[in-house]
Protein backbone atom coordinates (compact mmCIF):
# COMPACT_ATOMS: atom_id res chain seq x y z
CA UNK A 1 -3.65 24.87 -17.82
CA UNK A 2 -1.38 21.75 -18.38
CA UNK A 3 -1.02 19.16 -21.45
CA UNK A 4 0.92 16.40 -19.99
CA UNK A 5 1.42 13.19 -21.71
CA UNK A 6 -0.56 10.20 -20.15
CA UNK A 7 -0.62 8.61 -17.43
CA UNK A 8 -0.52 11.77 -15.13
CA UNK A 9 -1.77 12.49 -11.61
CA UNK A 10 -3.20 15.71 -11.00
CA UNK A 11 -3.02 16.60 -7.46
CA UNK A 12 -4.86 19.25 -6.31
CA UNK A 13 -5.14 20.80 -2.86
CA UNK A 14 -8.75 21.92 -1.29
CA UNK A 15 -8.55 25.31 -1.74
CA UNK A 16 -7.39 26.07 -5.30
CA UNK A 17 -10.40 26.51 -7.56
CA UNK A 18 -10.36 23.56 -10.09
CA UNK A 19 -11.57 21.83 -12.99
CA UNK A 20 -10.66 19.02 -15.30
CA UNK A 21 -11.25 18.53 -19.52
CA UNK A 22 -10.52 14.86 -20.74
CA UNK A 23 -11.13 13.53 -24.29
CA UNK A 24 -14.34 10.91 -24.50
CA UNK A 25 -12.33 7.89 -24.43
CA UNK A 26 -10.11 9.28 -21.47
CA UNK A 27 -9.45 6.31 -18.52
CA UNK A 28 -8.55 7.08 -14.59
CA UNK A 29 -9.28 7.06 -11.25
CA UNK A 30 -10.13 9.56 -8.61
CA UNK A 31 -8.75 9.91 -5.38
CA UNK A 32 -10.58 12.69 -3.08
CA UNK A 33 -9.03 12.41 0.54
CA UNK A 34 -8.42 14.90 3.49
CA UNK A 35 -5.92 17.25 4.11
CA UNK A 36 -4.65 15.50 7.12
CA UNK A 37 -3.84 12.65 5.39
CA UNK A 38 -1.78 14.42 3.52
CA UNK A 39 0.34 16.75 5.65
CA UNK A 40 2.18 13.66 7.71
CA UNK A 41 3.36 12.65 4.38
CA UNK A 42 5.17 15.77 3.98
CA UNK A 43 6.30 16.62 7.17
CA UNK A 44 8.31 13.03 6.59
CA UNK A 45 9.79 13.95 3.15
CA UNK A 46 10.48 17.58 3.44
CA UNK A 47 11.20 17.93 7.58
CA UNK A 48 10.72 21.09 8.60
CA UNK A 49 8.89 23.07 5.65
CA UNK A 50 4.82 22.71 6.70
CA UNK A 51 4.34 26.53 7.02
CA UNK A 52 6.49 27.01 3.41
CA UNK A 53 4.78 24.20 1.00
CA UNK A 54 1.10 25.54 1.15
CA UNK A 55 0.73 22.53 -0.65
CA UNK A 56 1.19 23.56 -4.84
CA UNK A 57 -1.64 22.17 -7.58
CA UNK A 58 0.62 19.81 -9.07
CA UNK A 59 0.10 18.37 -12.83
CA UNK A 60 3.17 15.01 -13.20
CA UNK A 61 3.68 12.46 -15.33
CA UNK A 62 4.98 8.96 -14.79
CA UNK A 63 4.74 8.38 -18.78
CA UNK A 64 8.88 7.38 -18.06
CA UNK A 65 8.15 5.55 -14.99
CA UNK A 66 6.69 1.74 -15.66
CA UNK A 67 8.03 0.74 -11.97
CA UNK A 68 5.74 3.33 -10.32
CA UNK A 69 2.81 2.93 -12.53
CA UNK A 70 2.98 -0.76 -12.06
CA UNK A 71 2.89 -0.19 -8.29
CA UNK A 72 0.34 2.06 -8.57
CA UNK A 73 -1.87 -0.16 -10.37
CA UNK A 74 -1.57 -2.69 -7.76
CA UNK A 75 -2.61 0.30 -5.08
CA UNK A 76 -5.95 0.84 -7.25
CA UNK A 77 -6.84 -2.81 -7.02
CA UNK A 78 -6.35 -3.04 -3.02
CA UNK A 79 -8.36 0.39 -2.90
CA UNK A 80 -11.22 -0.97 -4.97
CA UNK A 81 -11.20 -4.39 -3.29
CA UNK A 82 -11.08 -2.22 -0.02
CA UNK A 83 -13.89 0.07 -0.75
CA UNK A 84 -15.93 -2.96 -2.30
CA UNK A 85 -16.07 -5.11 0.51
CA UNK A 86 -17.17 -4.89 3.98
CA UNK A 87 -13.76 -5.81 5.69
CA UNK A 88 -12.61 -5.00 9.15
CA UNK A 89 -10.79 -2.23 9.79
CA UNK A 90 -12.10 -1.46 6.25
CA UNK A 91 -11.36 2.80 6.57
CA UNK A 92 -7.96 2.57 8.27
CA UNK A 93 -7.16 0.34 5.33
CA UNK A 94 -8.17 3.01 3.22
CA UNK A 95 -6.40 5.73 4.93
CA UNK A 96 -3.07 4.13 4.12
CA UNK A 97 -3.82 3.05 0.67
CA UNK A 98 -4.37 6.60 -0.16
CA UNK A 99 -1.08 7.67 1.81
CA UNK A 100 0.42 5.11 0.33
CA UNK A 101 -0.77 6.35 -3.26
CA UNK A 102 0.40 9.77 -2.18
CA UNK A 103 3.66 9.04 -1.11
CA UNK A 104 4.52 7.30 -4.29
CA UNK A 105 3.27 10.40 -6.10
CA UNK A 106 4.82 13.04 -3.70
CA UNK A 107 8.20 11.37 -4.40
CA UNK A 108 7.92 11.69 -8.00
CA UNK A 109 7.07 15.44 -7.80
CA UNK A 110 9.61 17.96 -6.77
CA UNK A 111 8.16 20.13 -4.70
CA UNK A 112 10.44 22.19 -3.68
CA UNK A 113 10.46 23.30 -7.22
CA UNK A 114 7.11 24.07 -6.77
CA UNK A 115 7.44 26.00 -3.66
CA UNK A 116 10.04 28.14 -4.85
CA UNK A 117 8.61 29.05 -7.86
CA UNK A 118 4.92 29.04 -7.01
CA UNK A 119 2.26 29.84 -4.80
CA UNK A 120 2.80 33.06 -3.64
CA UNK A 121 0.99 36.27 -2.59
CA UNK A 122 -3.05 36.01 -1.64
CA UNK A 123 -3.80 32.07 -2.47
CA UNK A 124 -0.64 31.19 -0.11
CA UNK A 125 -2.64 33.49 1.89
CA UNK A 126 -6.05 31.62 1.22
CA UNK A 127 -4.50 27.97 1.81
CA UNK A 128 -3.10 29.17 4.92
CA UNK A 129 -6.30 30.14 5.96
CA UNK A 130 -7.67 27.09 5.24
CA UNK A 131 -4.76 24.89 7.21
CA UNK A 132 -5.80 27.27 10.20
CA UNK A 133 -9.79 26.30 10.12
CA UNK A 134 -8.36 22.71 9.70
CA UNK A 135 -6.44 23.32 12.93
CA UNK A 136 -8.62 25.40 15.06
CA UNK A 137 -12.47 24.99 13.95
CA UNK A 138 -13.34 22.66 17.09
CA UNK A 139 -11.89 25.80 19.30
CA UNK A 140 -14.65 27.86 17.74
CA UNK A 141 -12.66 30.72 16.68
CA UNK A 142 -13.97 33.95 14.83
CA UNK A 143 -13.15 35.47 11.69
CA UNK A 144 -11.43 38.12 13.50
CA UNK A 145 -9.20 35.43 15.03
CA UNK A 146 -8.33 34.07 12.12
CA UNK A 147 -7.81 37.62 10.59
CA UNK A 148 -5.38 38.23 13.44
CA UNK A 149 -3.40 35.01 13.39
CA UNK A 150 -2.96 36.42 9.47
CA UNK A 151 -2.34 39.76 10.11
CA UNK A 152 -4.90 40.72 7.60
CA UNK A 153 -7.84 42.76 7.96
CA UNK A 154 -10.97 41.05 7.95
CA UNK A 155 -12.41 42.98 4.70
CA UNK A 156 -8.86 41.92 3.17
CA UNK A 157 -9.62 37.87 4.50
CA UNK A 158 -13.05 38.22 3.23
CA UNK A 159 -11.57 39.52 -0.41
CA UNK A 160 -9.51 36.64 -0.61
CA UNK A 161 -12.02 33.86 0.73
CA UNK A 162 -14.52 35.62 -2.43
CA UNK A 163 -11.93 35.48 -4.88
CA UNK A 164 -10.54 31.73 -4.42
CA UNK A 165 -13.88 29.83 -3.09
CA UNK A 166 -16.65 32.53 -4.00
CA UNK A 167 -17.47 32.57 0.07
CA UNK A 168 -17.28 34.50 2.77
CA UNK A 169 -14.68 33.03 5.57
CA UNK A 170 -17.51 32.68 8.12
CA UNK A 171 -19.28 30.31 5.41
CA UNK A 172 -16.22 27.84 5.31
CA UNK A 173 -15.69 28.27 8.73
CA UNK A 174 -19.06 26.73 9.00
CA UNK A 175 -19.04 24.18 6.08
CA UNK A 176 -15.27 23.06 8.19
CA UNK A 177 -17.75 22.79 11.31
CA UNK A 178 -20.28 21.05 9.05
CA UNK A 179 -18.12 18.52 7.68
CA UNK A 180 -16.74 17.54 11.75
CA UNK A 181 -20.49 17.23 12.51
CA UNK A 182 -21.45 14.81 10.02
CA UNK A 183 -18.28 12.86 10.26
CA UNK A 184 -19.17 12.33 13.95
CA UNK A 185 -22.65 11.31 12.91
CA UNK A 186 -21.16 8.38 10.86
CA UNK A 187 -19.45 7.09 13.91
């Protein structure tokens, strides 16, 4: 749980179970975008350290920081006006707004903190797990492949994939699969 003074951003990576409690007269914006997006960005501000981030849930407020919010707000107007009208080029547009959005953010937060003192143990394990589907779902690989690359039994990669997303790691194997499939289908 966090109780951070507004504004905040709450960043939140795919495979940590969340959910969010705001007051009725609460105000914001989501932002729901693909990993991918967001693993360039880091790979560019902290060279070298993919395999150690596992990206962290991360909870920060820019209540002290009117030159960021300010360019934020401009970002949420070009993404609405973006995702509003029928421009050309209209998704790559969107694409870097929300890198854009996420670099801003990703500056503000110290990660490194983060790494050091978080994410450890069987949901490192878990988003790991996920970055691999990410990586190799197109190559059609098993569960016991993906056990392997982990060194992990498969009952112990099945444990995990119940206790973080409440299904098995064939199912989001498939849902990764899924996801490619319908994307395709929209182009």
């Amino acid at each position: 749980r966090y109780s951070v003074q507004a504004p905040l951003f709450v960043i939140t990576p795919p495979s940590v179970p969340h959910a969010f409690i705001t007051e009725s007269d609460s105000d914001g914006h989501v932002l729901t975008v693909h990993e991918e997006l967001i693993w360039p960005l880091l790979e560019v501000l902290y060279p070298g350290t993919r395999e150690t981030f596992g990206l962290p849930g991360i909870c920060l407020s820019l209540a002290d920081k009117p030159d960021e919010l300010a360019a934020l707000a401009h970002y949420w107007q070009l993404i609405r006006r973006e995702s509003t009208a029928q421009l050309p080029g209209r998704e790559h547009t969107l694409a870097l707004l929300a890198q854009a959005v996420f670099t801003l953010l990703l500056r503000n937060a110290r990660l490194d903190d983060h790494a050091a003192s978080g994410m450890r143990g069987e949901l490192k394990l878990f988003q790991r797990f996920n970055q691999m589907i990410d990586s190799h779902y197109h190559q059609h690989w098993t569960v016991p492949d993906y056990a392997r690359e982990l060194h992990l039994t498969e009952s112990r990669l099945t444990d995990i994939c119940r206790r973080f997303a409440n299904r098995s790691p064939k199912r989001l194997i498939f849902d990764r699969q899924l996801r490619e499939a319908k994307r395709l289908l929209l182009f």
